[in-house]
PDB file of N, CA and C in Angstrom:
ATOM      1  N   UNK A   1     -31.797  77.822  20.611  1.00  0.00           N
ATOM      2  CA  UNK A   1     -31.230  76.784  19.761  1.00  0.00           C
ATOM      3  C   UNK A   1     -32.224  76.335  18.695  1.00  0.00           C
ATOM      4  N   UNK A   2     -33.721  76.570  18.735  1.00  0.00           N
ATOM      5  CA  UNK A   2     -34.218  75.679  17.838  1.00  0.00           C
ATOM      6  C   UNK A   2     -34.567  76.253  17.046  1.00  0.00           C
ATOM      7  N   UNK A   3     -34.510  77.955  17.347  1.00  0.00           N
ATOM      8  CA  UNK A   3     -34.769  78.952  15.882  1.00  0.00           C
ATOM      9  C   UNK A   3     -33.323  79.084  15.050  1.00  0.00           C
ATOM     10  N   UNK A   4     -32.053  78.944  15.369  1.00  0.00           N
ATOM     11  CA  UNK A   4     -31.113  78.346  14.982  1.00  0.00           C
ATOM     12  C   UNK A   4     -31.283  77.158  13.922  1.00  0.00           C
ATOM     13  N   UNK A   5     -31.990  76.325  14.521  1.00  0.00           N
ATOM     14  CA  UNK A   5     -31.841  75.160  13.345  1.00  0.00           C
ATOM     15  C   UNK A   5     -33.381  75.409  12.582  1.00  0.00           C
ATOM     16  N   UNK A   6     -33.969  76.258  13.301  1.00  0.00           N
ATOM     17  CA  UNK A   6     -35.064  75.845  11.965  1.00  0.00           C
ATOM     18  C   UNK A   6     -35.087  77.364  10.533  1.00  0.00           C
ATOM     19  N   UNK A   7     -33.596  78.215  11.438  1.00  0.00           N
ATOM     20  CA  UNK A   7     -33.456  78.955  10.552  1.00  0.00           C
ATOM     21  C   UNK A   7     -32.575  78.513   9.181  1.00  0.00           C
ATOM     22  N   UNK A   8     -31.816  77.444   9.341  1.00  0.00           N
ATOM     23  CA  UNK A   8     -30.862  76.646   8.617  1.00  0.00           C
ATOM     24  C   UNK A   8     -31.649  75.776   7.628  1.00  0.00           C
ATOM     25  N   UNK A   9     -32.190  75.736   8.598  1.00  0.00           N
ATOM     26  CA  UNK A   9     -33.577  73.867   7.420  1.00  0.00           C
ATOM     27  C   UNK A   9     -34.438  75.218   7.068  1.00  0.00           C
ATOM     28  N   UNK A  10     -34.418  76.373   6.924  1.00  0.00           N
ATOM     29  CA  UNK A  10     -35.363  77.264   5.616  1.00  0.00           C
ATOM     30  C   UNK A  10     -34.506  77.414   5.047  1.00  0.00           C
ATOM     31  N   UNK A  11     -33.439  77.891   5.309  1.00  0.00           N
ATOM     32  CA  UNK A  11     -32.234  78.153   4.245  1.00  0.00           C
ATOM     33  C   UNK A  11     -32.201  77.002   3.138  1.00  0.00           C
ATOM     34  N   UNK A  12     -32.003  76.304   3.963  1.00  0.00           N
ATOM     35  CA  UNK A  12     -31.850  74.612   2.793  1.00  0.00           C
ATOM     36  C   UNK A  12     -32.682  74.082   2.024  1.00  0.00           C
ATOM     37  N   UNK A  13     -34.073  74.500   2.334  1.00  0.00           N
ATOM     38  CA  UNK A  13     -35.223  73.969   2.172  1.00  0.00           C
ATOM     39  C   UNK A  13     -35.354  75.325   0.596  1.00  0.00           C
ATOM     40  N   UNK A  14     -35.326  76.689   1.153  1.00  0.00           N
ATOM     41  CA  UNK A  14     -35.134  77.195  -0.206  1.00  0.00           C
ATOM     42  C   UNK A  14     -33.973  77.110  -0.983  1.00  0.00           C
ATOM     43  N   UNK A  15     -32.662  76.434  -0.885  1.00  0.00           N
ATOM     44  CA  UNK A  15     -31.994  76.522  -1.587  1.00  0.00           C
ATOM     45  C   UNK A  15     -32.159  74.812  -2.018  1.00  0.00           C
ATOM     46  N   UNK A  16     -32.739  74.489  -1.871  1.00  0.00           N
ATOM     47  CA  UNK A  16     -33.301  72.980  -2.773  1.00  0.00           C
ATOM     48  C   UNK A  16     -34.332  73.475  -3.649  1.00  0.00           C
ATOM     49  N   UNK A  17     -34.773  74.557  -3.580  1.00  0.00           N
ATOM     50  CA  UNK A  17     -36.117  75.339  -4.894  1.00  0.00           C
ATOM     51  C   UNK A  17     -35.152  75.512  -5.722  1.00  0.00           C
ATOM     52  N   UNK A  18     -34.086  76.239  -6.064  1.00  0.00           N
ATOM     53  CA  UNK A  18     -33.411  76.871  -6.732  1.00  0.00           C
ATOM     54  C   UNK A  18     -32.225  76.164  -7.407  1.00  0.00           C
ATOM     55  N   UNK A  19     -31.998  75.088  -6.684  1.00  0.00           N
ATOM     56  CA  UNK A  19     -30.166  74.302  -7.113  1.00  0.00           C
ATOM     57  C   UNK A  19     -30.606  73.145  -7.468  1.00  0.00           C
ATOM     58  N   UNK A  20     -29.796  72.291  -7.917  1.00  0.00           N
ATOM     59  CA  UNK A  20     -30.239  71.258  -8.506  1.00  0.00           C
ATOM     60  C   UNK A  20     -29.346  70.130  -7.403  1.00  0.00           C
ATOM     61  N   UNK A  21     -28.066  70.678  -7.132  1.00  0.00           N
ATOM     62  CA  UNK A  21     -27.555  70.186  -6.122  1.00  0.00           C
ATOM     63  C   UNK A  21     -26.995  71.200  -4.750  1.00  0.00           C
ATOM     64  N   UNK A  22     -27.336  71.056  -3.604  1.00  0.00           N
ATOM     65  CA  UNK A  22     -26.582  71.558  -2.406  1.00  0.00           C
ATOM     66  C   UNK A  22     -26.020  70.776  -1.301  1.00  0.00           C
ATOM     67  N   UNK A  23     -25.265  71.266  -0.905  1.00  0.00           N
ATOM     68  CA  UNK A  23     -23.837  70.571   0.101  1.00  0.00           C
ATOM     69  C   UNK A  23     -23.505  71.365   1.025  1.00  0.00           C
ATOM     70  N   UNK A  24     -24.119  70.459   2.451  1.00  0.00           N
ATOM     71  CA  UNK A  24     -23.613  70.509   3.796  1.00  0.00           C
ATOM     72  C   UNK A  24     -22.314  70.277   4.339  1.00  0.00           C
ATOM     73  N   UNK A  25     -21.443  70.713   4.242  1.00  0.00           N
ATOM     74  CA  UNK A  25     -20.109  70.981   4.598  1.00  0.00           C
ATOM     75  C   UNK A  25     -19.823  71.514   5.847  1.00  0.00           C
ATOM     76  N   UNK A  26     -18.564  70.705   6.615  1.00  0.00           N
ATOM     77  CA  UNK A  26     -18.523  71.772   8.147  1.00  0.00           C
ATOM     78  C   UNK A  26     -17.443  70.775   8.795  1.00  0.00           C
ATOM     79  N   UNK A  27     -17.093  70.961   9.771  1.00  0.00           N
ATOM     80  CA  UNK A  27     -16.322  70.314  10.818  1.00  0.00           C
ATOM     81  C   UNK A  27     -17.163  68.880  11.077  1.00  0.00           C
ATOM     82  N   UNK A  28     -16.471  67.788  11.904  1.00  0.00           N
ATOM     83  CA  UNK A  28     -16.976  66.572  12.314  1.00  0.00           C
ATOM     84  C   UNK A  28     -18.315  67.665  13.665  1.00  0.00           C
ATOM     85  N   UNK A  29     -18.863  66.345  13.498  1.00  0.00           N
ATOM     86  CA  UNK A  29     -19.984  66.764  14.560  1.00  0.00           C
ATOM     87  C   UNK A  29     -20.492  67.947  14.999  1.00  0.00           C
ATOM     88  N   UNK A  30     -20.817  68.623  13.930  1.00  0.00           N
ATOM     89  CA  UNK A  30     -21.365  70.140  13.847  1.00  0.00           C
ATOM     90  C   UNK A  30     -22.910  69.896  13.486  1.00  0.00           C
ATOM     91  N   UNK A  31     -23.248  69.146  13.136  1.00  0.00           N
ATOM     92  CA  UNK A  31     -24.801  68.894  13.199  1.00  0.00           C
ATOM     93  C   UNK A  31     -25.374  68.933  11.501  1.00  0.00           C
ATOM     94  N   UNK A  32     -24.306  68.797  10.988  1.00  0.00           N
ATOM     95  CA  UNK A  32     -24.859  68.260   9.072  1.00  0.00           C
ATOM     96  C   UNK A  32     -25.716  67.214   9.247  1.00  0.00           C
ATOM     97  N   UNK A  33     -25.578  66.545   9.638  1.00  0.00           N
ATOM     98  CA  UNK A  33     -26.536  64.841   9.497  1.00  0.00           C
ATOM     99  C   UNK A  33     -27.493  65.344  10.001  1.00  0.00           C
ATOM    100  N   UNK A  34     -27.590  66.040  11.249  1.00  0.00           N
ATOM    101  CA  UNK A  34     -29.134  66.044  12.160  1.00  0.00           C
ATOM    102  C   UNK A  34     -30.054  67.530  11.078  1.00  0.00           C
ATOM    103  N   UNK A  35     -29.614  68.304  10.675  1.00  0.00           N
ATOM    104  CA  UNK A  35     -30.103  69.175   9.258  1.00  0.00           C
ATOM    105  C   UNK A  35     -30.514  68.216   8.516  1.00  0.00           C
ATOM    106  N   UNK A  36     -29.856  67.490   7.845  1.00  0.00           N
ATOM    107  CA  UNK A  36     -30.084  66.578   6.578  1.00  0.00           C
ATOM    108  C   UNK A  36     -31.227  65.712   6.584  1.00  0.00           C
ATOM    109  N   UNK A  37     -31.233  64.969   8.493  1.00  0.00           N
ATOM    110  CA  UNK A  37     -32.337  64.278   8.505  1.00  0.00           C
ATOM    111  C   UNK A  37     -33.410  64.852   8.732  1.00  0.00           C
ATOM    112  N   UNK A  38     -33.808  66.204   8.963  1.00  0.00           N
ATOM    113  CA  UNK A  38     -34.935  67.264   9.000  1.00  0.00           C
ATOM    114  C   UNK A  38     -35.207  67.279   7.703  1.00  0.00           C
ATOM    115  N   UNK A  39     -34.959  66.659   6.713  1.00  0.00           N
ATOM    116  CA  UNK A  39     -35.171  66.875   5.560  1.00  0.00           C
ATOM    117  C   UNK A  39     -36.097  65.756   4.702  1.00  0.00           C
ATOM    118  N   UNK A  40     -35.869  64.634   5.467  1.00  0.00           N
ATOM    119  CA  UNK A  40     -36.323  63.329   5.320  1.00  0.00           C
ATOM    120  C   UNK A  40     -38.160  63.637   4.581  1.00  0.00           C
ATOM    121  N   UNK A  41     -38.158  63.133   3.889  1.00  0.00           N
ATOM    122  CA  UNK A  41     -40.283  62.616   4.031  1.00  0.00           C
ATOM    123  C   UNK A  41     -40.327  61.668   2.945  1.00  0.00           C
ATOM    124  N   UNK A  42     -41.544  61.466   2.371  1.00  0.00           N
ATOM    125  CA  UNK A  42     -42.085  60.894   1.518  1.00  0.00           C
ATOM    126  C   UNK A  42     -41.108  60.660   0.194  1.00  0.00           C
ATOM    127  N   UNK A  43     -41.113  61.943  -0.057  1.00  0.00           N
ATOM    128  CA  UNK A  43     -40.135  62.284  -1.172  1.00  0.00           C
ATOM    129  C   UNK A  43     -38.937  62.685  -1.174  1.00  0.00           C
ATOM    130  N   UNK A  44     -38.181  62.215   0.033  1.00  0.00           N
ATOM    131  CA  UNK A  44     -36.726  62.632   0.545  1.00  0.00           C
ATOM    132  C   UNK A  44     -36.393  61.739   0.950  1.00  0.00           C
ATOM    133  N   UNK A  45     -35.442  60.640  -0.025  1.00  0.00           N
ATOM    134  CA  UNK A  45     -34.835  59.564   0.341  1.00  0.00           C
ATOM    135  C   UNK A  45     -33.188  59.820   1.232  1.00  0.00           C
ATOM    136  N   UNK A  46     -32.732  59.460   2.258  1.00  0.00           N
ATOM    137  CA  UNK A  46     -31.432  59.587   3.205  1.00  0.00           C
ATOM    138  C   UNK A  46     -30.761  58.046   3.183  1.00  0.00           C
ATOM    139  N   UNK A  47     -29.302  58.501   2.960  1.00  0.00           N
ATOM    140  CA  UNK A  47     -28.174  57.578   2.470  1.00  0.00           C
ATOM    141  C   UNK A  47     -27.072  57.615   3.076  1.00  0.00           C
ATOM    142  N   UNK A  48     -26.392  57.060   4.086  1.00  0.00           N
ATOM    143  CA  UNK A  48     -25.031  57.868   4.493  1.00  0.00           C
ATOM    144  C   UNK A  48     -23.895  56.748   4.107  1.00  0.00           C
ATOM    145  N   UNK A  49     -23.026  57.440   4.067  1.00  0.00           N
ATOM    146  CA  UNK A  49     -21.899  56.250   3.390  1.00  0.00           C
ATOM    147  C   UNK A  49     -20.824  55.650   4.329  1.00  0.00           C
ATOM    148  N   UNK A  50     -21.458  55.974   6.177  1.00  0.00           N
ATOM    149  CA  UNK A  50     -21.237  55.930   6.636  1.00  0.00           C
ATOM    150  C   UNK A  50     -21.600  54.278   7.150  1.00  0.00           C
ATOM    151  N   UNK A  51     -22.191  53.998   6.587  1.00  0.00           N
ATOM    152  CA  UNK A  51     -22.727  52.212   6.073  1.00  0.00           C
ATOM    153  C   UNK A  51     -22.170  51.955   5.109  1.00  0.00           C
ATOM    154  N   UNK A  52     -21.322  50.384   5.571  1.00  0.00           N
ATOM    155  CA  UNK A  52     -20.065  49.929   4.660  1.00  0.00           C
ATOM    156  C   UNK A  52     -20.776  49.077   3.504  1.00  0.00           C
ATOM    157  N   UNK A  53     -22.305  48.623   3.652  1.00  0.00           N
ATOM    158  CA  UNK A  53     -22.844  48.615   2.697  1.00  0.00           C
ATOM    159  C   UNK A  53     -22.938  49.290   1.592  1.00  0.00           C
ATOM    160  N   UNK A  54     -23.329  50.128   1.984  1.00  0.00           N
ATOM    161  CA  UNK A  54     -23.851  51.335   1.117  1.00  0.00           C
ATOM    162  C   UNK A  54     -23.079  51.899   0.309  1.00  0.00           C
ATOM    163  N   UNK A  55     -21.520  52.073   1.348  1.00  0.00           N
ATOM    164  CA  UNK A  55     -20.246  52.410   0.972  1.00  0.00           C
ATOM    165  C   UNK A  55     -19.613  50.893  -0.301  1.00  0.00           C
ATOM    166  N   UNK A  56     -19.725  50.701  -0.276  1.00  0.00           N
ATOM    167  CA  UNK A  56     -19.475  49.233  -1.232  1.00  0.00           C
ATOM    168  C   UNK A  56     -20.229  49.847  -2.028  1.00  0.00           C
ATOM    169  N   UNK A  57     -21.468  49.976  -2.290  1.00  0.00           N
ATOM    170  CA  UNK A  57     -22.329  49.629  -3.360  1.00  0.00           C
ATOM    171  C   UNK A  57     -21.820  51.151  -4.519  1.00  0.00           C
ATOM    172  N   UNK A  58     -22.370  52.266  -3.560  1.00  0.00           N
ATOM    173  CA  UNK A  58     -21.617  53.836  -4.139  1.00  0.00           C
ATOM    174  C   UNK A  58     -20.451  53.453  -5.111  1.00  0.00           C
ATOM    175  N   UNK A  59     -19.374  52.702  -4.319  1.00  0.00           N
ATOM    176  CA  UNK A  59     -18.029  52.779  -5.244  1.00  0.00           C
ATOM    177  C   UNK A  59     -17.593  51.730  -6.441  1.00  0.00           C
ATOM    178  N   UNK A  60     -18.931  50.657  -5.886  1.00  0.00           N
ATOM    179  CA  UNK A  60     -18.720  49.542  -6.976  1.00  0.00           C
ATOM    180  C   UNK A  60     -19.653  50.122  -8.788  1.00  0.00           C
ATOM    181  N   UNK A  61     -21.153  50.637  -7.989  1.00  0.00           N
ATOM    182  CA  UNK A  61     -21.220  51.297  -9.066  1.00  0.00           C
ATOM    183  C   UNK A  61     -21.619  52.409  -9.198  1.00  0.00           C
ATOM    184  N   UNK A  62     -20.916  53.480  -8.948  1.00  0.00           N
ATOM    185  CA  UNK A  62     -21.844  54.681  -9.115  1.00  0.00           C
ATOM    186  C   UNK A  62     -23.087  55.160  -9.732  1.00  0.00           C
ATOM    187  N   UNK A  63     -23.574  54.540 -10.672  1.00  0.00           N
ATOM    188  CA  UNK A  63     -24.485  55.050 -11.348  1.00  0.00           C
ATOM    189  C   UNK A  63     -25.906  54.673 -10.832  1.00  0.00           C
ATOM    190  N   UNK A  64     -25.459  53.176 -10.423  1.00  0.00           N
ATOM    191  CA  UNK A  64     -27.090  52.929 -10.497  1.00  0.00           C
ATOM    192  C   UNK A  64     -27.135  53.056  -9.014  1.00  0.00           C
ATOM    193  N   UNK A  65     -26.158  53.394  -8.029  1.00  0.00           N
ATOM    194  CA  UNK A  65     -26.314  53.984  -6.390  1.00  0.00           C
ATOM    195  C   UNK A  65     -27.081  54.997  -6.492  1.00  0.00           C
ATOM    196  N   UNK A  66     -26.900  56.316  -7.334  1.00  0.00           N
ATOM    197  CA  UNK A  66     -27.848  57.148  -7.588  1.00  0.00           C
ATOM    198  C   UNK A  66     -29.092  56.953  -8.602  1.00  0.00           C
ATOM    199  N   UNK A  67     -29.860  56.500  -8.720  1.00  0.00           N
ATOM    200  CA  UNK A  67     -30.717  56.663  -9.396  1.00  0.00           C
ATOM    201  C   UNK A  67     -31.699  56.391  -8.513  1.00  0.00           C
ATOM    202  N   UNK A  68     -32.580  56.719  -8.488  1.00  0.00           N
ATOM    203  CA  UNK A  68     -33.666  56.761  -7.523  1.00  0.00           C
ATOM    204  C   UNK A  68     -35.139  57.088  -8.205  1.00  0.00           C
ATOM    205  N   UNK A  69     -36.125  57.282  -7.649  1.00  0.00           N
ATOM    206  CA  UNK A  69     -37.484  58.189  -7.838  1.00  0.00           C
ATOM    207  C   UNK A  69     -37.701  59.367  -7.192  1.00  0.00           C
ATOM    208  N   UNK A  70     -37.253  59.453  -6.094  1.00  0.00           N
ATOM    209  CA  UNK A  70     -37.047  60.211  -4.711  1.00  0.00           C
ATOM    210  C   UNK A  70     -37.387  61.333  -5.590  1.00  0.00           C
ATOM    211  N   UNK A  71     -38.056  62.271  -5.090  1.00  0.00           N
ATOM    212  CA  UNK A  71     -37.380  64.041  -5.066  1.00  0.00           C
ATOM    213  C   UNK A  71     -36.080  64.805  -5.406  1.00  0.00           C
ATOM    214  N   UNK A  72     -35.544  64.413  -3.790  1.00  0.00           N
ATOM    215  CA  UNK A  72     -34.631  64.662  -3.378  1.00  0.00           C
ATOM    216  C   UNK A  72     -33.534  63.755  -2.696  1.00  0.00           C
ATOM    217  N   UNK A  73     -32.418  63.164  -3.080  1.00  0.00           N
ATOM    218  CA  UNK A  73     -31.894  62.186  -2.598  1.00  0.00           C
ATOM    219  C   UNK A  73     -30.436  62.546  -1.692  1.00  0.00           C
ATOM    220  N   UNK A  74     -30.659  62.190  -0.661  1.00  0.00           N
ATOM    221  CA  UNK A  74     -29.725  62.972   0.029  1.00  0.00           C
ATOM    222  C   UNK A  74     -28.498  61.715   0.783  1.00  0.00           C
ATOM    223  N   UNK A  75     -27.016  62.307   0.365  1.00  0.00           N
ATOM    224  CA  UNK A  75     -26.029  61.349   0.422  1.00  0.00           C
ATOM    225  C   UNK A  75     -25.229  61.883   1.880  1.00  0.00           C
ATOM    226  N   UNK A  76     -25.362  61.322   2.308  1.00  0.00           N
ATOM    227  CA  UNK A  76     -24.815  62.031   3.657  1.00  0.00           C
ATOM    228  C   UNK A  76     -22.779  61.026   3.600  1.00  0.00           C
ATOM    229  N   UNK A  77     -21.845  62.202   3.928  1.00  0.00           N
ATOM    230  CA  UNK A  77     -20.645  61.819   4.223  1.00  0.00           C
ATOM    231  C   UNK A  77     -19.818  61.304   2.467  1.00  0.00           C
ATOM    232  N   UNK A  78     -20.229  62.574   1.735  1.00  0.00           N
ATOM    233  CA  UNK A  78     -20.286  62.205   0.270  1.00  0.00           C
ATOM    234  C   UNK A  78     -18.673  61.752   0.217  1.00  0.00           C
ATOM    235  N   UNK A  79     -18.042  62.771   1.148  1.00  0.00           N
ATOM    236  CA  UNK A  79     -16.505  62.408   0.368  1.00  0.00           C
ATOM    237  C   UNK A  79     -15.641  60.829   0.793  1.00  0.00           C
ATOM    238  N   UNK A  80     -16.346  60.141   1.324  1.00  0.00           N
ATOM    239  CA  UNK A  80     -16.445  59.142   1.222  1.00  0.00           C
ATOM    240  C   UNK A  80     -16.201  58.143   0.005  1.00  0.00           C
ATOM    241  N   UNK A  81     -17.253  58.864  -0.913  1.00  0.00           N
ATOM    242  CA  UNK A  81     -17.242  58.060  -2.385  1.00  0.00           C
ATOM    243  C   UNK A  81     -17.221  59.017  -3.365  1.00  0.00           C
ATOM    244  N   UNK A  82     -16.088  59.948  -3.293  1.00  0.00           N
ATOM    245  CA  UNK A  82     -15.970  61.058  -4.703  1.00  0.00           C
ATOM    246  C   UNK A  82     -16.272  60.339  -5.790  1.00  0.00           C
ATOM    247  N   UNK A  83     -16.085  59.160  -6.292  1.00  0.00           N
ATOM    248  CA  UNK A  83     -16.148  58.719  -7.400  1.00  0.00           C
ATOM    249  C   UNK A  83     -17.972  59.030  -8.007  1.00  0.00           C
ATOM    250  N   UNK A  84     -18.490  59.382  -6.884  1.00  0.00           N
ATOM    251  CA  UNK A  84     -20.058  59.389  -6.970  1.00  0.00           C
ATOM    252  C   UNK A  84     -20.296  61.018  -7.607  1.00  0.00           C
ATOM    253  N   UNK A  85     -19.529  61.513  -7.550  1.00  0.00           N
ATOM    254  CA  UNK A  85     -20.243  63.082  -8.320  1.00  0.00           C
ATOM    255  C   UNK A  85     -19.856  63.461  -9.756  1.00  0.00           C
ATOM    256  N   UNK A  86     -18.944  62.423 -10.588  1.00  0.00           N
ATOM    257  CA  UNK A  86     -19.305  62.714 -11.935  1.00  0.00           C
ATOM    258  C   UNK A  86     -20.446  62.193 -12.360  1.00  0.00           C
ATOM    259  N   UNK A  87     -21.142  60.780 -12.130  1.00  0.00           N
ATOM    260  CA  UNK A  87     -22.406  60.479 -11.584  1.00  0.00           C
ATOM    261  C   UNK A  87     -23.660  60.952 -11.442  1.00  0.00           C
ATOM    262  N   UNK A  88     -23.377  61.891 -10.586  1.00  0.00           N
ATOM    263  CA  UNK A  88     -24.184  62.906  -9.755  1.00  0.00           C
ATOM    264  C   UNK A  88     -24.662  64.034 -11.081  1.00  0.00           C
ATOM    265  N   UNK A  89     -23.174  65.014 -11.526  1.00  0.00           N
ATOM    266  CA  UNK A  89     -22.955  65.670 -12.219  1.00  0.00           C
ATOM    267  C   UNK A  89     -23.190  65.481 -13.791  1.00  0.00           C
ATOM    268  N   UNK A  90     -23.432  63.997 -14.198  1.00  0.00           N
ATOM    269  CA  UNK A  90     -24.410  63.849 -15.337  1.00  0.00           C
ATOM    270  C   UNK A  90     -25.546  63.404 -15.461  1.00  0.00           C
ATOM    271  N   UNK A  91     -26.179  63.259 -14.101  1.00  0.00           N
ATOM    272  CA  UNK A  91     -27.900  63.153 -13.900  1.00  0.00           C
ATOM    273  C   UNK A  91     -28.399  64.471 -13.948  1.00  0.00           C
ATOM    274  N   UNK A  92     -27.519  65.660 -13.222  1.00  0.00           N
ATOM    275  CA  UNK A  92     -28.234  66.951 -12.853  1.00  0.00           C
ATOM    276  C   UNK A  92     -27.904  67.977 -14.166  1.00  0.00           C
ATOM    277  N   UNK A  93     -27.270  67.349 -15.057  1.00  0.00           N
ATOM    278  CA  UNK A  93     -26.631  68.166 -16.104  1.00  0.00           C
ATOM    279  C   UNK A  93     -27.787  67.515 -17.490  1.00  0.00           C
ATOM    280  N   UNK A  94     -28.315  66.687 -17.138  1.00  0.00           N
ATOM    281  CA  UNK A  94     -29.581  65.846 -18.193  1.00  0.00           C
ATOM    282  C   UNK A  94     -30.696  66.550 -17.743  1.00  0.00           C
ATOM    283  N   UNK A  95     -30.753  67.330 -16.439  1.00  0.00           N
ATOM    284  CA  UNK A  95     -31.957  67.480 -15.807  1.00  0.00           C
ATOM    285  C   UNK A  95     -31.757  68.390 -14.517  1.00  0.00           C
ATOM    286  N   UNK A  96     -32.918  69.878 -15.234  1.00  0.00           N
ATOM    287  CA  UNK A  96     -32.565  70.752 -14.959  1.00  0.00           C
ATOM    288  C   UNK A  96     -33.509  71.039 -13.800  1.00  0.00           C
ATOM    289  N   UNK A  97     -34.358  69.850 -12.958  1.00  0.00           N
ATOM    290  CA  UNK A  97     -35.439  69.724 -11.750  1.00  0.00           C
ATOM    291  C   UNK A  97     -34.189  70.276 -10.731  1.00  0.00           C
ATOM    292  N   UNK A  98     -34.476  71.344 -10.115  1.00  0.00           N
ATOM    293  CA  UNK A  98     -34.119  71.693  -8.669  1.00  0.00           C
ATOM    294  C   UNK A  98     -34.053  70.632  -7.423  1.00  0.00           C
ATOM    295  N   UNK A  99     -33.648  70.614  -6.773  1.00  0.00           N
ATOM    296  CA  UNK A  99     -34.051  69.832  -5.809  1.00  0.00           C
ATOM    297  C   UNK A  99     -33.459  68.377  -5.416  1.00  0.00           C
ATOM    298  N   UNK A 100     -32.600  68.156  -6.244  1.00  0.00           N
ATOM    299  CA  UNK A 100     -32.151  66.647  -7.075  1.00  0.00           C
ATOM    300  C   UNK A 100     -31.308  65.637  -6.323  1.00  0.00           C
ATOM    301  N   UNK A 101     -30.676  66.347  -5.551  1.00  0.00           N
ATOM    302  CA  UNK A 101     -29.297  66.376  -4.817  1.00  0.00           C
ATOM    303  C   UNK A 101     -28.956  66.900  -3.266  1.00  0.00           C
ATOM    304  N   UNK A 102     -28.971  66.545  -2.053  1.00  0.00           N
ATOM    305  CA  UNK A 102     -28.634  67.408  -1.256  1.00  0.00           C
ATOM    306  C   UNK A 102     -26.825  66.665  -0.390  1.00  0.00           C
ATOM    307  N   UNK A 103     -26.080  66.648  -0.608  1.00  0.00           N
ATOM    308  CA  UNK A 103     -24.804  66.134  -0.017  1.00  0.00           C
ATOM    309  C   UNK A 103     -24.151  66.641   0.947  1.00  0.00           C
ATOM    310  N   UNK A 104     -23.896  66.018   1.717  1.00  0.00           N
ATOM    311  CA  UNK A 104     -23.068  66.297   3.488  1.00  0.00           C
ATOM    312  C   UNK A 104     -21.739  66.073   3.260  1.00  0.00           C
ATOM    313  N   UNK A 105     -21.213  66.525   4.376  1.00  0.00           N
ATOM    314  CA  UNK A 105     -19.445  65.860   4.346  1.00  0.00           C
ATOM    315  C   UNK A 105     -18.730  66.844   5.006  1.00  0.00           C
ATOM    316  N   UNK A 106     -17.411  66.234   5.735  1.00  0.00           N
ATOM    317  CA  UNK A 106     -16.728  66.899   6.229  1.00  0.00           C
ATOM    318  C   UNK A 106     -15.770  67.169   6.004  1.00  0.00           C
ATOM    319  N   UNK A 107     -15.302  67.024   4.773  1.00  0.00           N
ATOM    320  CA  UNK A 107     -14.790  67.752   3.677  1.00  0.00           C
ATOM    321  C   UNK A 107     -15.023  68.144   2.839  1.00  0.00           C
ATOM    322  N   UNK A 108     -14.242  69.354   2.337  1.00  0.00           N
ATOM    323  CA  UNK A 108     -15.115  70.391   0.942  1.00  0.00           C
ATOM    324  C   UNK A 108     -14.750  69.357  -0.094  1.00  0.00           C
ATOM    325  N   UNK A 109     -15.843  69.167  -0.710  1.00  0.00           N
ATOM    326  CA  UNK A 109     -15.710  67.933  -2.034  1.00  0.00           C
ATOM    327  C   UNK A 109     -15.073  69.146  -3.182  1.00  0.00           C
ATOM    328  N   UNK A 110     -15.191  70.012  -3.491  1.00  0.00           N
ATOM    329  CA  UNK A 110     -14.532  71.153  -4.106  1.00  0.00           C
ATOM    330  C   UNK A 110     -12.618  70.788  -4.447  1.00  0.00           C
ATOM    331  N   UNK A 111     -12.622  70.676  -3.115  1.00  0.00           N
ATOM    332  CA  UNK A 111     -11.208  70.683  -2.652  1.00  0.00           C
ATOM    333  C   UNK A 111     -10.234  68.791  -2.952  1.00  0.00           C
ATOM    334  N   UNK A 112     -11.280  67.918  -3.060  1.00  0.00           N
ATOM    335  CA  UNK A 112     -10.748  66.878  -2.921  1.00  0.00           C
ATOM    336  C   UNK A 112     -10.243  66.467  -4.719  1.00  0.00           C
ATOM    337  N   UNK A 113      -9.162  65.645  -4.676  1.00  0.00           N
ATOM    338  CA  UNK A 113      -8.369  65.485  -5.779  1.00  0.00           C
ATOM    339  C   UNK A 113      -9.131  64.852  -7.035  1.00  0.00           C
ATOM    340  N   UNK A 114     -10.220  64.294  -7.147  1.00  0.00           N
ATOM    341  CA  UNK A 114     -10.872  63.520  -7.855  1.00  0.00           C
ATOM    342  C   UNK A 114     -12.197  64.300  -8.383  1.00  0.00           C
ATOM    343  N   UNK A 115     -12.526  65.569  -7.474  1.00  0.00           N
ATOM    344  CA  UNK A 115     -13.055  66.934  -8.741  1.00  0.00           C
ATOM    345  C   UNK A 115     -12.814  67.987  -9.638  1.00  0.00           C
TER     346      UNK A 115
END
């Protein structure tokens, strides 16, 4: 099991070199969050919108929910607050730093009506 997950957190870990945004997608309780929080440090701020705080703040204003210093800012349970990836999608479109973005959810945000 643990070369399993630490084969996943390299996967992720190089596909945060290369993307500007990547997204953990999967069934409920498949282990996105516990990946995501392997991801955590210094420069890896974690957010889930799974806090009705947080969830308030995302939808009241998108813009300044994302803005950060972080690295890498990682939104866990994105489809929560779709309203957050045009947002998203004109920070990473100003700025072509890899790494920018990492989003969870258990639904394909692809698929949801508001992308």
């Amino acid at each position: 099991m643990r070369d399993y997950k630490r084969w996943f957190t390299d996967v992720l870990k190089q596909s945060l070199k290369v993307r500007k945004v990547a997204v953990i997608s999967g069934a409920r309780q498949c282990g996105k969050t516990t990946l995501a929080k392997h991801m955590v440090s210094e420069k890896v701020i974690y957010k889930t919108l799974d806090d009705v705080t947080l969830l308030k703040a995302a939808q009241d204003d998108p813009q300044s929910f994302i803005k950060t210093t972080a690295d890498t800012f990682i939104i866990d349970e994105i489809q929560k607050a779709p309203d957050l990836l045009p947002s998203i999608k004109l920070v990473v479109d100003q700025n072509n730093r890899p790494g920018q973005f990492l989003l969870t959810g258990s639904a394909d945000i692809r698929k949801l009506p508001q992308v």
